[in-house]
C-alpha atoms as a PDB file:
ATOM      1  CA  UNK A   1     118.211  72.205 128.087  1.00  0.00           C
ATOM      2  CA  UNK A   2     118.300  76.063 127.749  1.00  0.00           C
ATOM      3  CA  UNK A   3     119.349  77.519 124.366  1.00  0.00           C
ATOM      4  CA  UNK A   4     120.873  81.122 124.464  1.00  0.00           C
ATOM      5  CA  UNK A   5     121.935  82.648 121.069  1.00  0.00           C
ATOM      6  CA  UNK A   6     120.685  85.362 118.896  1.00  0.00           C
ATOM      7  CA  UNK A   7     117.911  86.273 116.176  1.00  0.00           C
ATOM      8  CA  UNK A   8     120.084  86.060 113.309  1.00  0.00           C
ATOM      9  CA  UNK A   9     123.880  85.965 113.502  1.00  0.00           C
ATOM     10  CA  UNK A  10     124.850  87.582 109.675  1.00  0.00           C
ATOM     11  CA  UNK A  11     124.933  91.356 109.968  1.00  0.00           C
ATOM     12  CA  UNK A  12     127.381  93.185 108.566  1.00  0.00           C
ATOM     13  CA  UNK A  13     127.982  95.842 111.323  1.00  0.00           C
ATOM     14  CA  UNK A  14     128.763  93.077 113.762  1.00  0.00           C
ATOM     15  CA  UNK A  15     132.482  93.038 111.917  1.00  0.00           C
ATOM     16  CA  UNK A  16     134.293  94.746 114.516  1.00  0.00           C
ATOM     17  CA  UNK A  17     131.842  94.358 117.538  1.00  0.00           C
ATOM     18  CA  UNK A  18     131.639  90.315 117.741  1.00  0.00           C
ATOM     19  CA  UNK A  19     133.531  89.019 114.152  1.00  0.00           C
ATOM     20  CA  UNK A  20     137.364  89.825 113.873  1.00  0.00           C
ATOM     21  CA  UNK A  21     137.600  92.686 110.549  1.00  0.00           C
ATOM     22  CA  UNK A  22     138.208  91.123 107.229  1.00  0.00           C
ATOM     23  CA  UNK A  23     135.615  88.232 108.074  1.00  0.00           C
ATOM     24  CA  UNK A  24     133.291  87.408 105.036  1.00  0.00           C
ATOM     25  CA  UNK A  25     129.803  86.699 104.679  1.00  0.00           C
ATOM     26  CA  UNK A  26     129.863  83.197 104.466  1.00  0.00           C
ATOM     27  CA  UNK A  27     132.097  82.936 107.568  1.00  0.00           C
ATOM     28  CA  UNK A  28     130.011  84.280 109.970  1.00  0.00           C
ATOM     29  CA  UNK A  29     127.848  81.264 111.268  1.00  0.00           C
ATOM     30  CA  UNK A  30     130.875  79.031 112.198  1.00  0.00           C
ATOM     31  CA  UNK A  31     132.494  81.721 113.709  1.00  0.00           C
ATOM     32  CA  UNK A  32     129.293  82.862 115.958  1.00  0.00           C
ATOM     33  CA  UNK A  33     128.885  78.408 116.116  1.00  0.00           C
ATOM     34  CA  UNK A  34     132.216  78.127 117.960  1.00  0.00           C
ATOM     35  CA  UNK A  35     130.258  80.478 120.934  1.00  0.00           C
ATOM     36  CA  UNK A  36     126.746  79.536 120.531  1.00  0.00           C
ATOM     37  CA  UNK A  37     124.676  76.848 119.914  1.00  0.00           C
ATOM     38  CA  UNK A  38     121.529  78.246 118.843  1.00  0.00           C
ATOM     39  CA  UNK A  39     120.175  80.747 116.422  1.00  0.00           C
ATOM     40  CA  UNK A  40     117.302  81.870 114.443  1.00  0.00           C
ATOM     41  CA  UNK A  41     117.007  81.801 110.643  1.00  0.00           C
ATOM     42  CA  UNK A  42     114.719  84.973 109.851  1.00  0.00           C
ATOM     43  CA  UNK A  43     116.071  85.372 106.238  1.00  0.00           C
ATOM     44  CA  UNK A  44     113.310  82.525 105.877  1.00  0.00           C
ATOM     45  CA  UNK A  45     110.844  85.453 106.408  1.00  0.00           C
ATOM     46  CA  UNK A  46     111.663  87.205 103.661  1.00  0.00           C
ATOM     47  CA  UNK A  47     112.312  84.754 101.084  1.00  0.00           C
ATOM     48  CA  UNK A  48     111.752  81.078 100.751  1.00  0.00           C
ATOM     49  CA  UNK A  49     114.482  78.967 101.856  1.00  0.00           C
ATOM     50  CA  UNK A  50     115.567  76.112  99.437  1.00  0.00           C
ATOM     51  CA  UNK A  51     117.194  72.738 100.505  1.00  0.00           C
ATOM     52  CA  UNK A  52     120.658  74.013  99.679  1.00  0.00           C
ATOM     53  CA  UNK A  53     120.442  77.171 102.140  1.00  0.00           C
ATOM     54  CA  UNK A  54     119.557  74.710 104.848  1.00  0.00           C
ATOM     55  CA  UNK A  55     121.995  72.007 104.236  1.00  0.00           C
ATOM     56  CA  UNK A  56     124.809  74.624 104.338  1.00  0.00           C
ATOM     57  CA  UNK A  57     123.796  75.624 107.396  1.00  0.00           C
ATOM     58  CA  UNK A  58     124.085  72.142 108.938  1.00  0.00           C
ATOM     59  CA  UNK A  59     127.027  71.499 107.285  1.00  0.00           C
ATOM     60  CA  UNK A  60     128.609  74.326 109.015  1.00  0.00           C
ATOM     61  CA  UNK A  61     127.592  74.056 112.409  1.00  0.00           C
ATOM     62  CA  UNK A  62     128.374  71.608 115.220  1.00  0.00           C
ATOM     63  CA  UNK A  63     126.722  68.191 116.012  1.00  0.00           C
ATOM     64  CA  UNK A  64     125.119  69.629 118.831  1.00  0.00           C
ATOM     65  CA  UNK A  65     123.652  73.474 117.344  1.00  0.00           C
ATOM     66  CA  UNK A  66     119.660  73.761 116.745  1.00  0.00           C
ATOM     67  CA  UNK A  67     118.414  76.105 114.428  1.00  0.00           C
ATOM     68  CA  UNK A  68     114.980  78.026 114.727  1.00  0.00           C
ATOM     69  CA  UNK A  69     113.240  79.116 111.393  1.00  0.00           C
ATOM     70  CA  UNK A  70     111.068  81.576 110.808  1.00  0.00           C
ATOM     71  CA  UNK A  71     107.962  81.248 108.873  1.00  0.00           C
ATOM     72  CA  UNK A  72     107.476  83.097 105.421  1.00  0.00           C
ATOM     73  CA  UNK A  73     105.989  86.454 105.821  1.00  0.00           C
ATOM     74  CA  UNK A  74     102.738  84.794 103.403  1.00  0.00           C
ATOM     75  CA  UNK A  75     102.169  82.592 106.045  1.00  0.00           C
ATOM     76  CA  UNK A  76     102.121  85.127 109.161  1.00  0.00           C
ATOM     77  CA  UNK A  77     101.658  88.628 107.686  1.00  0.00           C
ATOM     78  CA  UNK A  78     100.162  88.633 104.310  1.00  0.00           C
ATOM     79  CA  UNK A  79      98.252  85.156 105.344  1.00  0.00           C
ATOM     80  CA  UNK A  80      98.219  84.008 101.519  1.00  0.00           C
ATOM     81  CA  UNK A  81     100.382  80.735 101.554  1.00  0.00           C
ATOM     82  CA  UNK A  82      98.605  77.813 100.032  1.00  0.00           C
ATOM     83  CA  UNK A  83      98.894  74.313 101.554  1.00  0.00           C
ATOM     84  CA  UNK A  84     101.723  73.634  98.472  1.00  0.00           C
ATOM     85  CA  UNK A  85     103.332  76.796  99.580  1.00  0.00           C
ATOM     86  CA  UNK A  86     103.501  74.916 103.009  1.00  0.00           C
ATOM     87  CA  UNK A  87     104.943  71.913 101.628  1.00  0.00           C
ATOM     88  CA  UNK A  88     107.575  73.474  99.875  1.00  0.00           C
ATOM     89  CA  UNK A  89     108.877  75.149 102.964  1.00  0.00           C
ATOM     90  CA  UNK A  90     108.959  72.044 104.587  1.00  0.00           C
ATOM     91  CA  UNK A  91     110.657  70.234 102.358  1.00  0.00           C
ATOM     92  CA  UNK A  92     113.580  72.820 102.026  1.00  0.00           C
ATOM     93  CA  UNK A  93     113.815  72.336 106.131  1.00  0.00           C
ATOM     94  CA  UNK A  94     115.212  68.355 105.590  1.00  0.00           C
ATOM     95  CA  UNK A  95     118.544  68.878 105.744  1.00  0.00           C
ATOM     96  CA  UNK A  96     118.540  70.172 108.869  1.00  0.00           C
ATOM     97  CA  UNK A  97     115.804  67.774 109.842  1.00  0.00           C
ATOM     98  CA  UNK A  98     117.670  65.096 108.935  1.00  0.00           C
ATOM     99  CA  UNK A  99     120.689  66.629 110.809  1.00  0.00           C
ATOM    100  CA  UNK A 100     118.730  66.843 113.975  1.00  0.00           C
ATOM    101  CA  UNK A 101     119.579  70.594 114.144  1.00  0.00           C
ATOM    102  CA  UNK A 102     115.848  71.750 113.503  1.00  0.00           C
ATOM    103  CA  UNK A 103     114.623  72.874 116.826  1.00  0.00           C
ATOM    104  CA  UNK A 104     111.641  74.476 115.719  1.00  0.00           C
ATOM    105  CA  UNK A 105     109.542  77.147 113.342  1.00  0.00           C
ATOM    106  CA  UNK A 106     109.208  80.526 114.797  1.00  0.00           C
ATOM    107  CA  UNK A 107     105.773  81.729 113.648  1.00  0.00           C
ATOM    108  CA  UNK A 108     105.497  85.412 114.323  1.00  0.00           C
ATOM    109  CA  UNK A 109     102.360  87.575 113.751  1.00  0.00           C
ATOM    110  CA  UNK A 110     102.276  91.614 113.059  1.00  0.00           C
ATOM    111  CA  UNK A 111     100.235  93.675 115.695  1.00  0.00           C
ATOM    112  CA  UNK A 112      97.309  93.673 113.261  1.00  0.00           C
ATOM    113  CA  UNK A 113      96.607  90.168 113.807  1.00  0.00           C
ATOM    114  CA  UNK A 114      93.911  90.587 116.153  1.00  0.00           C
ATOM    115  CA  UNK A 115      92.677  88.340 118.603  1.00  0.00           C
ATOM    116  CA  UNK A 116      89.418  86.536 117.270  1.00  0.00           C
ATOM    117  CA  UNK A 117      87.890  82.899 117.239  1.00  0.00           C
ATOM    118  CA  UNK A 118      88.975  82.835 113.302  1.00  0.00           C
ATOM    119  CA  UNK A 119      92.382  83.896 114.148  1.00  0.00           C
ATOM    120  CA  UNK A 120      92.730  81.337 116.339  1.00  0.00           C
ATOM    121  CA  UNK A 121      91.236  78.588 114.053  1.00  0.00           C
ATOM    122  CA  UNK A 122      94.357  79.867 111.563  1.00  0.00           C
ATOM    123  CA  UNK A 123      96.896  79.597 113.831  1.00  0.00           C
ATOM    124  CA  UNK A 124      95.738  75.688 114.807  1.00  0.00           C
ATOM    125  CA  UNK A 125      95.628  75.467 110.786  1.00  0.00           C
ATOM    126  CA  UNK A 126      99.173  77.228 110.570  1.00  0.00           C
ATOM    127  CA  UNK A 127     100.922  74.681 112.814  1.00  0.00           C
ATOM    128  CA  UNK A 128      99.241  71.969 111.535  1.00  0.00           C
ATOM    129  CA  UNK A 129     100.879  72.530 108.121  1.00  0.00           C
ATOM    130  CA  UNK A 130     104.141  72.336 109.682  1.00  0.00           C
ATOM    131  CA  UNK A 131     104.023  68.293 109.360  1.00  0.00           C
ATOM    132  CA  UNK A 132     105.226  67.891 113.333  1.00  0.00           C
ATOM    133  CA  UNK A 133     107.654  70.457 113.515  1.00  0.00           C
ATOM    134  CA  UNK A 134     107.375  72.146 116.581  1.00  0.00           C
ATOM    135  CA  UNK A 135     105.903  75.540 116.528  1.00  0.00           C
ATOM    136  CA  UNK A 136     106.507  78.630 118.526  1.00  0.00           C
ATOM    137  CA  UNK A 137     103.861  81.660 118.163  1.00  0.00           C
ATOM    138  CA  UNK A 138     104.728  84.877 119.060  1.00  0.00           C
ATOM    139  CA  UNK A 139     101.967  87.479 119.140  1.00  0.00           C
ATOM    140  CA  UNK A 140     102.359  91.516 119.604  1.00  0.00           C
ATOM    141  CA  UNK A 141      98.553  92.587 120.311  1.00  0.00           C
ATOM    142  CA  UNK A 142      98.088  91.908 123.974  1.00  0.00           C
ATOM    143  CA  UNK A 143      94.548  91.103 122.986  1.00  0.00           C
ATOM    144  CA  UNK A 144      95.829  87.609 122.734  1.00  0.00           C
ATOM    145  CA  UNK A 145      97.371  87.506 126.494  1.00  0.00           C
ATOM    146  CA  UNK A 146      94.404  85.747 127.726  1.00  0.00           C
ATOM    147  CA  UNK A 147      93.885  82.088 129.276  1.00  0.00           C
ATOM    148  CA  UNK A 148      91.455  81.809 126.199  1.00  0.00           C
ATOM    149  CA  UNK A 149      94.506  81.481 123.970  1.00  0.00           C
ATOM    150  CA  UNK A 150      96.841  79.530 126.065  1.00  0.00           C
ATOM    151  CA  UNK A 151      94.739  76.954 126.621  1.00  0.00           C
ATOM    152  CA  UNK A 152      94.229  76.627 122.277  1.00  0.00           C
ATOM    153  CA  UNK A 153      97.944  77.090 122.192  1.00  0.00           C
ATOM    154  CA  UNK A 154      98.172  73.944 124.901  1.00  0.00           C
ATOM    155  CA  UNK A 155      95.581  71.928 123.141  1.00  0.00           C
ATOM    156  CA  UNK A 156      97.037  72.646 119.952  1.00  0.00           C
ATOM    157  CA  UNK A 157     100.896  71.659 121.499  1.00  0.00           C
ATOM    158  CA  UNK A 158     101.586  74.742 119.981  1.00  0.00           C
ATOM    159  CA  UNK A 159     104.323  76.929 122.002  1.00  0.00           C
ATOM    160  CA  UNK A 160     104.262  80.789 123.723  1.00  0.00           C
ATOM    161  CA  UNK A 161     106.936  83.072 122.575  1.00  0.00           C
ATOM    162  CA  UNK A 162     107.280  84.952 125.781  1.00  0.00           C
ATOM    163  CA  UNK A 163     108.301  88.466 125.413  1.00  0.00           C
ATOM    164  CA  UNK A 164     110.144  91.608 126.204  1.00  0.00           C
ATOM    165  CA  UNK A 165     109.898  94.869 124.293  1.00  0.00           C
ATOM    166  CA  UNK A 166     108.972  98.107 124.765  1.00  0.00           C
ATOM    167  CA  UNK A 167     106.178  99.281 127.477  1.00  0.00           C
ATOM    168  CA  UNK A 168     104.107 100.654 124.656  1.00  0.00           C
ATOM    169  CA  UNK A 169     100.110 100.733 124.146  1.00  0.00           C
ATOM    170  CA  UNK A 170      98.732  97.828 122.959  1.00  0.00           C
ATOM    171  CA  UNK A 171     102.037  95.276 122.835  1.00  0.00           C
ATOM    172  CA  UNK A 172     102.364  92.104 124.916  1.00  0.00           C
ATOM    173  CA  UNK A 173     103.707  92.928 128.309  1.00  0.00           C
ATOM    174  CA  UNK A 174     106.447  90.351 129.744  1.00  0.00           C
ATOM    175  CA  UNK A 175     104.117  86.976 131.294  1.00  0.00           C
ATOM    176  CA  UNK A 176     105.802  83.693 131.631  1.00  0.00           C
ATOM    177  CA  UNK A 177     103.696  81.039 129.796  1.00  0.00           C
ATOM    178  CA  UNK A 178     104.453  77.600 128.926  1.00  0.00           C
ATOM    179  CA  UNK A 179     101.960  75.702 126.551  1.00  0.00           C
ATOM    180  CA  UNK A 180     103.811  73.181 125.047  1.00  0.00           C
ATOM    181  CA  UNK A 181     107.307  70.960 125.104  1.00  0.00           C
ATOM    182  CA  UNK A 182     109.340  74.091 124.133  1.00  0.00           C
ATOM    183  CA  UNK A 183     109.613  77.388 126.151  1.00  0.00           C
ATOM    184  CA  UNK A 184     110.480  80.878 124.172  1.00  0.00           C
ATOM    185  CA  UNK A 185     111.698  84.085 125.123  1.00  0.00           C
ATOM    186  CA  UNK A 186     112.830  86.749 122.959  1.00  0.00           C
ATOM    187  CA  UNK A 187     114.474  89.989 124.010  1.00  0.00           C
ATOM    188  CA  UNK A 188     113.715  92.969 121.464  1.00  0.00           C
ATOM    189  CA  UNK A 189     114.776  95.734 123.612  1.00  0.00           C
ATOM    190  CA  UNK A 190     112.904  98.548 125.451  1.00  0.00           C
ATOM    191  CA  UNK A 191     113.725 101.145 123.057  1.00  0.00           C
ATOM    192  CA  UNK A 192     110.417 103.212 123.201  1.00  0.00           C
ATOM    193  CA  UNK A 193     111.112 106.406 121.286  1.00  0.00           C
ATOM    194  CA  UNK A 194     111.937 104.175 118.036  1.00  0.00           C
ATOM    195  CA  UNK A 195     109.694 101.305 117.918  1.00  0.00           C
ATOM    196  CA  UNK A 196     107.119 103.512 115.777  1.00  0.00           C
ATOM    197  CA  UNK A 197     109.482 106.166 114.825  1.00  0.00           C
ATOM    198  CA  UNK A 198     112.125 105.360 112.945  1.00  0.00           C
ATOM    199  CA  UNK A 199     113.201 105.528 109.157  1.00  0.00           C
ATOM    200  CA  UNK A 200     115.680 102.223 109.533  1.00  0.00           C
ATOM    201  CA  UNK A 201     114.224  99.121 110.649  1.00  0.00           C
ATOM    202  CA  UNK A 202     117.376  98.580 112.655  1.00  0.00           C
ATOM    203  CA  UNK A 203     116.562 101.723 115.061  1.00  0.00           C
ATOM    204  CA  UNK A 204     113.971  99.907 116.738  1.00  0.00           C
ATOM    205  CA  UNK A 205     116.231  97.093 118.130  1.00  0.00           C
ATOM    206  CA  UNK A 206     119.203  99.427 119.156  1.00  0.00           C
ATOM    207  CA  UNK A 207     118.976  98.906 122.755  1.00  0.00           C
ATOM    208  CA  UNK A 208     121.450  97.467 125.342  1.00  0.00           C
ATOM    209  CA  UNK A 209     120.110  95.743 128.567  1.00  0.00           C
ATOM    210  CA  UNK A 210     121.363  96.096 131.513  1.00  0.00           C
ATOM    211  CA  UNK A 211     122.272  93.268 133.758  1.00  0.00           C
ATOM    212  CA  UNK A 212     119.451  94.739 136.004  1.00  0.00           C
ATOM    213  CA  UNK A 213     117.105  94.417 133.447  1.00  0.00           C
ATOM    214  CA  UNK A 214     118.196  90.662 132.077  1.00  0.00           C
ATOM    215  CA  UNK A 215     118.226  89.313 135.724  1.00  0.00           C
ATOM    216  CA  UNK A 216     114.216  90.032 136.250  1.00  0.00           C
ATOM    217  CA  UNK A 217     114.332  86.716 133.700  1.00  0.00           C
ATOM    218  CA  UNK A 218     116.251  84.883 135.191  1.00  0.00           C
ATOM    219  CA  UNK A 219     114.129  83.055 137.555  1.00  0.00           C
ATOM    220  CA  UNK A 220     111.548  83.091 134.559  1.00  0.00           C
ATOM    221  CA  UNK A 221     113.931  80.956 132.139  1.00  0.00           C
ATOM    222  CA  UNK A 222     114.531  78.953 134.816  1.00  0.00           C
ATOM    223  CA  UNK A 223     110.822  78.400 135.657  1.00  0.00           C
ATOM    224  CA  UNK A 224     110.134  77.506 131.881  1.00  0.00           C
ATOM    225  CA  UNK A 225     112.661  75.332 131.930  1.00  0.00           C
ATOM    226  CA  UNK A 226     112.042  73.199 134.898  1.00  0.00           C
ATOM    227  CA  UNK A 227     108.779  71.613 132.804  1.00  0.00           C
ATOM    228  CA  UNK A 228     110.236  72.289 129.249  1.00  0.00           C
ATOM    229  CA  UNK A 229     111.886  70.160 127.435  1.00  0.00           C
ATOM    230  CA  UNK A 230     113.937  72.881 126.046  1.00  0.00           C
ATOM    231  CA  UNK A 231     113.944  76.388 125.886  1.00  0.00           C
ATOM    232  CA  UNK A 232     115.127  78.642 123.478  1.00  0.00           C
ATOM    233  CA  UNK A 233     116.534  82.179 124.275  1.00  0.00           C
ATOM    234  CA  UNK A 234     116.866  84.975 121.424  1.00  0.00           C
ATOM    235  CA  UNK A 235     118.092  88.133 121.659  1.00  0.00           C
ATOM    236  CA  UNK A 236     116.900  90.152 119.460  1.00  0.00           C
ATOM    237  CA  UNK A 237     118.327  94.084 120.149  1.00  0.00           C
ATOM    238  CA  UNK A 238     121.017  93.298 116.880  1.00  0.00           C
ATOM    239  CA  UNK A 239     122.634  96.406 116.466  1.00  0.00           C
ATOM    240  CA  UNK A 240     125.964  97.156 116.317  1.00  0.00           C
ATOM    241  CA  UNK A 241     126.031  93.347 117.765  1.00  0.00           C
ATOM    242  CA  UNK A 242     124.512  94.286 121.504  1.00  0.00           C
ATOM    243  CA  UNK A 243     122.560  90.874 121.383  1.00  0.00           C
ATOM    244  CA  UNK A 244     125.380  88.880 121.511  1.00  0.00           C
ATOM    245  CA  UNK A 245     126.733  91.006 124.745  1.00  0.00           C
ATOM    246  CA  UNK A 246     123.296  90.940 126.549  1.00  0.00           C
ATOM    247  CA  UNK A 247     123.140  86.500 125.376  1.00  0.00           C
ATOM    248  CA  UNK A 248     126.528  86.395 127.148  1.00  0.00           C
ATOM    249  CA  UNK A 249     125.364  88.360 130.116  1.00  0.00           C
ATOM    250  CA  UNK A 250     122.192  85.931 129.951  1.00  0.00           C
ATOM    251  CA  UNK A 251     124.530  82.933 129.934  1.00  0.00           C
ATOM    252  CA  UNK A 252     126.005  83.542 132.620  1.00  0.00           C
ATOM    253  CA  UNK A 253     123.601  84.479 135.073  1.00  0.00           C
ATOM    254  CA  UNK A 254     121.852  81.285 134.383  1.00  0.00           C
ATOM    255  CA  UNK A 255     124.402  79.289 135.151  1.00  0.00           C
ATOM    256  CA  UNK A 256     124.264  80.582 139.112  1.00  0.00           C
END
């Protein structure tokens, strides 16, 4: 099963570009749920989600829609969560748990998280805290591209969040790696000349793919998915609602 949607779906500037004007806040995930049936949950970065949050979210969305959430920012970034901090993010995933609409936690780390036998160690600890959940790791030093960490990743049943962004210095280039039930790409766009330099954070995803560009994954996907039990899809390049054109273009050329 391949999962195409977006990395988040409520932004306001998509009014206009993919939601009709006049829609509200609160009616953008069953709108973007009568397209798609998959999306990630980064507001979960940010702030900790709470049982309610998550039950709305299944309430909303069809029988048949999986949600992705991604860890707190103390668990990936600032690396200060305690095990109760842990435990209280779990519990506010149940409802959509319970819903069978919890596909997975997205666990991404900044570039600073260097590659090292301690890092490692953490990550292993990380998705061990996740009480089964399946986790996804995506990394952005491309210290950690190495068969040194997929194998810990396989081991650990722990899953490779597969990459494209910009050909920069330092960031993960685009390999194809499955190490566990659940296969992970993201698209964050190839804009180069904003990924460092920008004053809004939205600057660095404003990028549209070509269909060029989206069919050198194609045969990748595919190739995940053949030994995956599922794979997830995100597009990532939000602005001004280009990842939901560049998921549709995805869509469809997987379906040939």
């Amino acid at each position: 099963m391949i999962y195409v949607g977006t990395a988040g779906y409520s932004y306001q500037d998509w009014i206009g570009p993919v939601y009709p004007e006049g829609t509200k806040k609160g009616e953008m995930l069953e709108y973007y749920a009568r397209e798609f049936m998959f999306t990630e949950v980064n507001s979960t970065y940010y702030s900790m989600p709470n049982k309610y949050m998550m039950w709305n979210l299944a309430q909303k969305t069809p029988e048949e829609f999986r949600f992705v959430v991604k860890a707190h920012r103390s668990m990936t970034h600032e690396r200060s969560a305690s095990k109760e901090d842990y435990d209280r993010f779990m519990e506010s995933l149940q409802p959509l748990a319970e819903s069978d609409k919890l596909g997975g936690i997205l666990v991404q780390f900044p570039y600073s998280f260097h590659c090292s036998k301690s890092n490692i160690e953490y990550v292993k600890w990380l998705a061990g805290c996740l009480e089964g959940v399946p986790a996804a790791v995506e990394f952005r030093n491309e210290r950690w591209i190495n068969e040194t960490t997929f194998e810990a990743l396989r081991r650990a049943e722990i899953g490779y969040v597969c990459v494209d962004e910009p050909d920069i210095k330092g960031l993960v280039k685009p390999v194809t790696i499955l190490t566990s039930g659940i296969g992970y790409v993201r698209f964050h766009g190839r804009n180069e000349v904003k990924w460092y330099n920008h004053k809004e954070s939205f600057e660095r995803y404003n990028y549209l793919y070509s269909e060029e560009e989206l069919s050198e994954w194609v045969p990748r996907i595919k190739q995940l998915a053949a030994k995956a039990e599922r794979v997830f899809v995100s597009l990532n390049n939000h602005y001004q609602g280009q990842a939901v054109r560049n998921a549709r273009m995805v869509r469809e050329m997987l379906k040939s």
